[in-house]
PDB file of N, CA and C in Angstrom:
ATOM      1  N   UNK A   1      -0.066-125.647  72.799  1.00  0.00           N
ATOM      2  CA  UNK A   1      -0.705-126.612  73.657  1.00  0.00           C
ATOM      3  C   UNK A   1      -1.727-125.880  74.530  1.00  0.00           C
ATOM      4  N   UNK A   2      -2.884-126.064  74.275  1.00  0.00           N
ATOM      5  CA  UNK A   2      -4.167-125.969  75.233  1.00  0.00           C
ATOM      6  C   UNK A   2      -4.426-126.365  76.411  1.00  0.00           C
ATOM      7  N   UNK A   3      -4.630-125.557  77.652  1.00  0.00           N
ATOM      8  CA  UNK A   3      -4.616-126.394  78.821  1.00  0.00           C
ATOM      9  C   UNK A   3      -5.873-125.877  79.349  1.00  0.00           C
ATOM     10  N   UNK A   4      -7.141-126.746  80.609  1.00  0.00           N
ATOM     11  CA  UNK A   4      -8.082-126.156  80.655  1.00  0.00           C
ATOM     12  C   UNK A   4      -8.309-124.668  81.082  1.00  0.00           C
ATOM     13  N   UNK A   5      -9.211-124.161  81.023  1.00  0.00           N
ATOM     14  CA  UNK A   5      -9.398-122.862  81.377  1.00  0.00           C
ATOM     15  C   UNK A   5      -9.442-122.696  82.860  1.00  0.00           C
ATOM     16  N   UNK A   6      -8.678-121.371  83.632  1.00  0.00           N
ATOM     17  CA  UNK A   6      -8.904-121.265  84.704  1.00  0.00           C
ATOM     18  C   UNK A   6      -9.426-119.272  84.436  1.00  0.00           C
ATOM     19  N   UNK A   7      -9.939-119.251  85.948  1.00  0.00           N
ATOM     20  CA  UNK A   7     -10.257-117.913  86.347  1.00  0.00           C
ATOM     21  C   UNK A   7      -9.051-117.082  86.392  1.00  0.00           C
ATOM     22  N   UNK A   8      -8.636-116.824  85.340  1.00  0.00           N
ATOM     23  CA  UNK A   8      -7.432-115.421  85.584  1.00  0.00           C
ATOM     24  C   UNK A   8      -7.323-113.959  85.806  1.00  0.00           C
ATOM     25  N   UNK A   9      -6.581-114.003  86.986  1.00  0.00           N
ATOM     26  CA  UNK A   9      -6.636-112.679  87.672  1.00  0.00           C
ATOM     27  C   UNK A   9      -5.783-111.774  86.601  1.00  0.00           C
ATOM     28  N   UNK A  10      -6.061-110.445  87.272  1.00  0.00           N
ATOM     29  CA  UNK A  10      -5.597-109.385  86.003  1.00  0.00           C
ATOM     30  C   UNK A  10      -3.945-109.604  86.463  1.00  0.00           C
ATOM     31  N   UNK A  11      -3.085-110.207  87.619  1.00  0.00           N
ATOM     32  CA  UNK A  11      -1.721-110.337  87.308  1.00  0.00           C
ATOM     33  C   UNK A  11      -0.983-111.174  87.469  1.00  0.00           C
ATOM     34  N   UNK A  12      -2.311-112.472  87.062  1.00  0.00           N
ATOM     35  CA  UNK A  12      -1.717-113.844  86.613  1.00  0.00           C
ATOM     36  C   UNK A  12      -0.706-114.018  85.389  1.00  0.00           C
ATOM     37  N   UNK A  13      -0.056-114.774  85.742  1.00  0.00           N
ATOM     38  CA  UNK A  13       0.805-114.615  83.845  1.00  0.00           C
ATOM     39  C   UNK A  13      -0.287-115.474  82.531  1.00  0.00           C
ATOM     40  N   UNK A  14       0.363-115.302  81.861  1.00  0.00           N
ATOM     41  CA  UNK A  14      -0.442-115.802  80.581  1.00  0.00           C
ATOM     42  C   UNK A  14       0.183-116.005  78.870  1.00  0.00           C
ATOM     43  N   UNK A  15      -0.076-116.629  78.434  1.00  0.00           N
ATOM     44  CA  UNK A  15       0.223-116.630  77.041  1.00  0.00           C
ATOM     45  C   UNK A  15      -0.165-115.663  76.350  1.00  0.00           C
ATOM     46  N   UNK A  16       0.747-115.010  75.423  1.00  0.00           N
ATOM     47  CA  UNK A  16       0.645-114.000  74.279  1.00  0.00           C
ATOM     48  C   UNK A  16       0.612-114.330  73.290  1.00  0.00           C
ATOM     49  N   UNK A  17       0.107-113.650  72.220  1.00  0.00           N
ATOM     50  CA  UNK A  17       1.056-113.563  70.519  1.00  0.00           C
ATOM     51  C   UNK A  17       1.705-112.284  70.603  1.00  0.00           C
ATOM     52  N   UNK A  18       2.895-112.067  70.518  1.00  0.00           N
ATOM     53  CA  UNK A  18       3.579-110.626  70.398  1.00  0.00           C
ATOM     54  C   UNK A  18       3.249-109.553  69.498  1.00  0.00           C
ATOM     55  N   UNK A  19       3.055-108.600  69.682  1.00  0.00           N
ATOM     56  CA  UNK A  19       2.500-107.670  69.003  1.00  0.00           C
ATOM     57  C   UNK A  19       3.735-107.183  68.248  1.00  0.00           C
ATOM     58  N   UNK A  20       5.018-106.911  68.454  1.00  0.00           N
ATOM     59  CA  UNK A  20       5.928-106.433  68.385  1.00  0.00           C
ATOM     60  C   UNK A  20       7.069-107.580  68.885  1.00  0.00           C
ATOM     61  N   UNK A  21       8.427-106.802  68.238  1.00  0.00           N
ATOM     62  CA  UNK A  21       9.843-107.622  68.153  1.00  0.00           C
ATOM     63  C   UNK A  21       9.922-107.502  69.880  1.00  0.00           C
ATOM     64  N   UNK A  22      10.656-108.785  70.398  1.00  0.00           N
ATOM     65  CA  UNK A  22      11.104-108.427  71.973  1.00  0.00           C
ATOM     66  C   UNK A  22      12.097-109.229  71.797  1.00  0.00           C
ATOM     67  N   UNK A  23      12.778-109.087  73.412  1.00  0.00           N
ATOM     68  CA  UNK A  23      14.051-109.987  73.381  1.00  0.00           C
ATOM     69  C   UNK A  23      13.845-110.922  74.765  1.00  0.00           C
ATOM     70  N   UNK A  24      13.860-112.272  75.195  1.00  0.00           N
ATOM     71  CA  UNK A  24      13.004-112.801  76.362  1.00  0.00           C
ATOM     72  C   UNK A  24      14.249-112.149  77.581  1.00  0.00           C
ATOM     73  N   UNK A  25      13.391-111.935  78.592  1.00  0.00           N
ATOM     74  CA  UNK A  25      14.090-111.320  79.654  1.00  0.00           C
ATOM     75  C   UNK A  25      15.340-112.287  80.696  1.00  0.00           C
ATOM     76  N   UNK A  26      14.828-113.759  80.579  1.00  0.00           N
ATOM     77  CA  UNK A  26      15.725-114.630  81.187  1.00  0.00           C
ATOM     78  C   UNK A  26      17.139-115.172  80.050  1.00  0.00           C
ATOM     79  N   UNK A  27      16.884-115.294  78.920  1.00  0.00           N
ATOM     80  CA  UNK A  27      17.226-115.496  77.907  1.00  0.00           C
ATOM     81  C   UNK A  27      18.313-115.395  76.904  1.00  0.00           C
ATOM     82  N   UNK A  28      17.851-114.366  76.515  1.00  0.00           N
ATOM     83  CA  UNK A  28      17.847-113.360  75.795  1.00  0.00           C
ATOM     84  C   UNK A  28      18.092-113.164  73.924  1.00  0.00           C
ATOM     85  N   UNK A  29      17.172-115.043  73.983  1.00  0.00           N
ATOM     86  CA  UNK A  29      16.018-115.259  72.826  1.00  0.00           C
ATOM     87  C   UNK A  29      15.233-114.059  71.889  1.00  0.00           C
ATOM     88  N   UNK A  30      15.815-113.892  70.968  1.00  0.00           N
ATOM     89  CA  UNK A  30      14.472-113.032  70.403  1.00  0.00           C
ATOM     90  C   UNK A  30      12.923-113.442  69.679  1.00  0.00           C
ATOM     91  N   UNK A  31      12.519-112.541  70.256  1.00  0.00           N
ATOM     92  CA  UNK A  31      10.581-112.868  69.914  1.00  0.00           C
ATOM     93  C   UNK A  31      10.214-112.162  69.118  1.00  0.00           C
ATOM     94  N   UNK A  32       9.983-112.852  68.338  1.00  0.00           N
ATOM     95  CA  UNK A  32       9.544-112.214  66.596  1.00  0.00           C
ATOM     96  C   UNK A  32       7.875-111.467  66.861  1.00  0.00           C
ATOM     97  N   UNK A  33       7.620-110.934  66.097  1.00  0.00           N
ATOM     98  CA  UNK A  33       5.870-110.454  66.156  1.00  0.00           C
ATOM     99  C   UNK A  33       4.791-111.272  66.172  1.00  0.00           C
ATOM    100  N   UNK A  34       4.413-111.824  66.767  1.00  0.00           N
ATOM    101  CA  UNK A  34       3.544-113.005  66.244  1.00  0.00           C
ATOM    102  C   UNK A  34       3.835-114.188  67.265  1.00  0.00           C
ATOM    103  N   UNK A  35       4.810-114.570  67.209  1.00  0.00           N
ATOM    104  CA  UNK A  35       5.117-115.224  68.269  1.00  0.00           C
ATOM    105  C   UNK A  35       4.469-115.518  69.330  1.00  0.00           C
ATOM    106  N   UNK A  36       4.244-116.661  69.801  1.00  0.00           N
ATOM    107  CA  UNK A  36       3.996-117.216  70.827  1.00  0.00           C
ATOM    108  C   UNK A  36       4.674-116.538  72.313  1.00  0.00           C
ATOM    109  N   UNK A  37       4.610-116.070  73.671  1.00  0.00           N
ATOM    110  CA  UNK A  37       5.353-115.749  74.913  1.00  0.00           C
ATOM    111  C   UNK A  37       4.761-115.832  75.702  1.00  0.00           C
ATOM    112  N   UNK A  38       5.434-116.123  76.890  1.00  0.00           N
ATOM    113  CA  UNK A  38       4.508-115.893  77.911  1.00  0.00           C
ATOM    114  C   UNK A  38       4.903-114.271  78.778  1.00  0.00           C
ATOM    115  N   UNK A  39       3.307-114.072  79.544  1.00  0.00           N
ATOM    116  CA  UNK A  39       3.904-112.464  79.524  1.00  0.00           C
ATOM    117  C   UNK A  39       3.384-112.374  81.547  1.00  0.00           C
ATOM    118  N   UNK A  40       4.512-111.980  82.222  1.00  0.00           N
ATOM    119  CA  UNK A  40       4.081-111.828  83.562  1.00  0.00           C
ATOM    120  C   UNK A  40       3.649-110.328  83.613  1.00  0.00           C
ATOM    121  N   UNK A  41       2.418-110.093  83.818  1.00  0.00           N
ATOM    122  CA  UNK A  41       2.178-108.474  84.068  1.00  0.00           C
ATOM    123  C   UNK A  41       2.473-107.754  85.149  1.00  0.00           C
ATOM    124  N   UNK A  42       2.654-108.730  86.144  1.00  0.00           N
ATOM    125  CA  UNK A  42       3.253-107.933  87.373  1.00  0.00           C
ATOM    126  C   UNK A  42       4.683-107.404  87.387  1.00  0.00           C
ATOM    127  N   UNK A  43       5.795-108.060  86.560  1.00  0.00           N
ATOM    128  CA  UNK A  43       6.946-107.427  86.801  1.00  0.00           C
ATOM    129  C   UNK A  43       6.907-107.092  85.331  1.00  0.00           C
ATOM    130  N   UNK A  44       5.971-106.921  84.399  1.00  0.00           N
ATOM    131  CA  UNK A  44       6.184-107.026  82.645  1.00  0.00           C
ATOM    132  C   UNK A  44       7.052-107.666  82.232  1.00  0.00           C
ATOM    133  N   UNK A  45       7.249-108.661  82.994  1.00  0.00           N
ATOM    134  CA  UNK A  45       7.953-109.695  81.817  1.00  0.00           C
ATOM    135  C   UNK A  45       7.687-110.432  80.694  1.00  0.00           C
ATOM    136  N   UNK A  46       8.432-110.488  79.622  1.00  0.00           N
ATOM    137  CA  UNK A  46       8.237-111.823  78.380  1.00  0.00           C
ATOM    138  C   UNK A  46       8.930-112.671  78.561  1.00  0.00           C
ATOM    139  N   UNK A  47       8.825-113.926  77.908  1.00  0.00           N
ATOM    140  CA  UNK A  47       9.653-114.917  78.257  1.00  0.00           C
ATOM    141  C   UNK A  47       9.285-115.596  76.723  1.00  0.00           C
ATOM    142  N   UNK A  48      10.274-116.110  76.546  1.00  0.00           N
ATOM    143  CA  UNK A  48      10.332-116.731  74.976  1.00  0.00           C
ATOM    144  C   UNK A  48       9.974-118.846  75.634  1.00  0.00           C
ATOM    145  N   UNK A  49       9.074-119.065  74.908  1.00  0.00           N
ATOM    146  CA  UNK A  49       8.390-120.504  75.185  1.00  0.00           C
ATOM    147  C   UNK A  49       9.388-121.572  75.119  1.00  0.00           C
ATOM    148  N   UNK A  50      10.803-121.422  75.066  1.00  0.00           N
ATOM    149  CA  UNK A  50      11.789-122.494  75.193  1.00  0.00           C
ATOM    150  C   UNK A  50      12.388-122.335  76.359  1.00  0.00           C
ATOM    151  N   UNK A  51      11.930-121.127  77.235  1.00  0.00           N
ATOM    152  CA  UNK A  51      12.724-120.360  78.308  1.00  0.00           C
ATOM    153  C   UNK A  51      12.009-121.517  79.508  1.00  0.00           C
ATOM    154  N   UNK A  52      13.240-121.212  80.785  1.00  0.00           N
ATOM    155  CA  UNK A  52      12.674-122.077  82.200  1.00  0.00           C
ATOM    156  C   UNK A  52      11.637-121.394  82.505  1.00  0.00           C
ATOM    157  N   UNK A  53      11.234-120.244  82.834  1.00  0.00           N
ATOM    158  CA  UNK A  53      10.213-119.454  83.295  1.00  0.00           C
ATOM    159  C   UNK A  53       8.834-120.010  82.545  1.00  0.00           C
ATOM    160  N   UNK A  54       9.008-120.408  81.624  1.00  0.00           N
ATOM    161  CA  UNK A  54       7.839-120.590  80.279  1.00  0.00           C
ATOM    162  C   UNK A  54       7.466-121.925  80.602  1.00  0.00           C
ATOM    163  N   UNK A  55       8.771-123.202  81.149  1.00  0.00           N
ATOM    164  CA  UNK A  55       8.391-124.316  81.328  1.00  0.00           C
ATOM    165  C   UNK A  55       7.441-124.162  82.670  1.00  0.00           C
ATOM    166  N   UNK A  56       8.021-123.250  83.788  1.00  0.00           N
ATOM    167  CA  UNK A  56       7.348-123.365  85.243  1.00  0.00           C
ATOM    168  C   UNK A  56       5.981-122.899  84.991  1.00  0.00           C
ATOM    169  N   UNK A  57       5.824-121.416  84.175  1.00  0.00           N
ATOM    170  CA  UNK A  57       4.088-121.672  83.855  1.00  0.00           C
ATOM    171  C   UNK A  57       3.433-123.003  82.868  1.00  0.00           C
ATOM    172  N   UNK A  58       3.934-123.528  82.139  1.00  0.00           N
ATOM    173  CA  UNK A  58       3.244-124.611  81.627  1.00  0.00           C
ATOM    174  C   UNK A  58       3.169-125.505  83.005  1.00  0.00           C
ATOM    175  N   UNK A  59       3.908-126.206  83.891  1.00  0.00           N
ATOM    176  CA  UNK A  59       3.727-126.374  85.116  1.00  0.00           C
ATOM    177  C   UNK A  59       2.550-126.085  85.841  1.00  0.00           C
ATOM    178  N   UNK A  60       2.509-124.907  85.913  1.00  0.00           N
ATOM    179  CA  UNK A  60       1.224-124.085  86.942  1.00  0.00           C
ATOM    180  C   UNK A  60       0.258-124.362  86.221  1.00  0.00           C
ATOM    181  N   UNK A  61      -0.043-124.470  84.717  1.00  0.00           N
ATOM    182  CA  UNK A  61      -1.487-124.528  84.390  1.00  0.00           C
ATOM    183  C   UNK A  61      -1.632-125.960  83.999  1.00  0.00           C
ATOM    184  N   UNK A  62      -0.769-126.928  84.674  1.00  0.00           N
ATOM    185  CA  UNK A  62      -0.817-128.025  83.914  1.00  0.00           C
ATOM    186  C   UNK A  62      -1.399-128.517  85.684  1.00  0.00           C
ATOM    187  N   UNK A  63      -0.748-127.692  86.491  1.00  0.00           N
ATOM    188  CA  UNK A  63      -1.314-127.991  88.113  1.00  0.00           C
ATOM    189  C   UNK A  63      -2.665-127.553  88.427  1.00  0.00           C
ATOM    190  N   UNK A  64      -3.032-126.674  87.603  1.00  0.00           N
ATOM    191  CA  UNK A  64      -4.228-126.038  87.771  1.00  0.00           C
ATOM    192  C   UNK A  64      -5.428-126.813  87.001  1.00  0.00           C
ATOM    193  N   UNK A  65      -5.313-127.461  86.086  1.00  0.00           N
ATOM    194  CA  UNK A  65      -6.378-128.650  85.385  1.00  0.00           C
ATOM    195  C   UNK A  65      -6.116-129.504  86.101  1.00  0.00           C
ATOM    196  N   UNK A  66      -5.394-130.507  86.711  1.00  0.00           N
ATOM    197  CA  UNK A  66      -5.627-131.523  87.334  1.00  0.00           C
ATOM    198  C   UNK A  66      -6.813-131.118  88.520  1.00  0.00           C
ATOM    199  N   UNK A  67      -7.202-129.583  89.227  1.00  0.00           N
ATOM    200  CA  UNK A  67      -7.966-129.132  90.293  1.00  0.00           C
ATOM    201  C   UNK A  67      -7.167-129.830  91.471  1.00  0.00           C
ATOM    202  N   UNK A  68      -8.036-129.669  92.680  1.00  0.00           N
ATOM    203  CA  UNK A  68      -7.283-129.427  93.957  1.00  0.00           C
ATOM    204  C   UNK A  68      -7.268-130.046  94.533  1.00  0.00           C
ATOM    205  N   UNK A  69      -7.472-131.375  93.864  1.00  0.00           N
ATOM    206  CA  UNK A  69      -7.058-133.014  94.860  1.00  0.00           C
ATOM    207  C   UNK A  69      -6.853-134.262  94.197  1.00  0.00           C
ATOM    208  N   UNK A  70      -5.625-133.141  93.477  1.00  0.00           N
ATOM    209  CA  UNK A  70      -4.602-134.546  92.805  1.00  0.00           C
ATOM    210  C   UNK A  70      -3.618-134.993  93.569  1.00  0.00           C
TER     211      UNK A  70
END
């Protein structure tokens, strides 16, 4: 799912494709290579896209297209 584009800072979280096998950090889901995750760079976290953490950023960027006076 595509959500509009915002200005992302270098330790905003963000969507991945996994480069490599992981295991999600809240989880503990495994993330195949390729895979879809979301990845927090500030604490290096992954999070596997069925995870709560994964729903609260779909949240944030779903708050962030509506802009700042919804």
């Amino acid at each position: 799912m595509r959500y509009a584009r915002y200005n992302n800072l270098r330790d905003d979280p963000r969507e991945i494709t996994a480069r490599f096998d992981s295991v999600c950090q809240e989880t503990g889901l495994p993330i195949k290579k390729g895979e879809t995750a979301i990845y927090y760079p500030k604490g290096k976290g992954i999070y596997h896209v069925n995870s709560r953490q994964a729903g609260e950023f779909y949240n944030w960027l779903e708050d962030l297209s509506m802009g700042w006076n919804y």
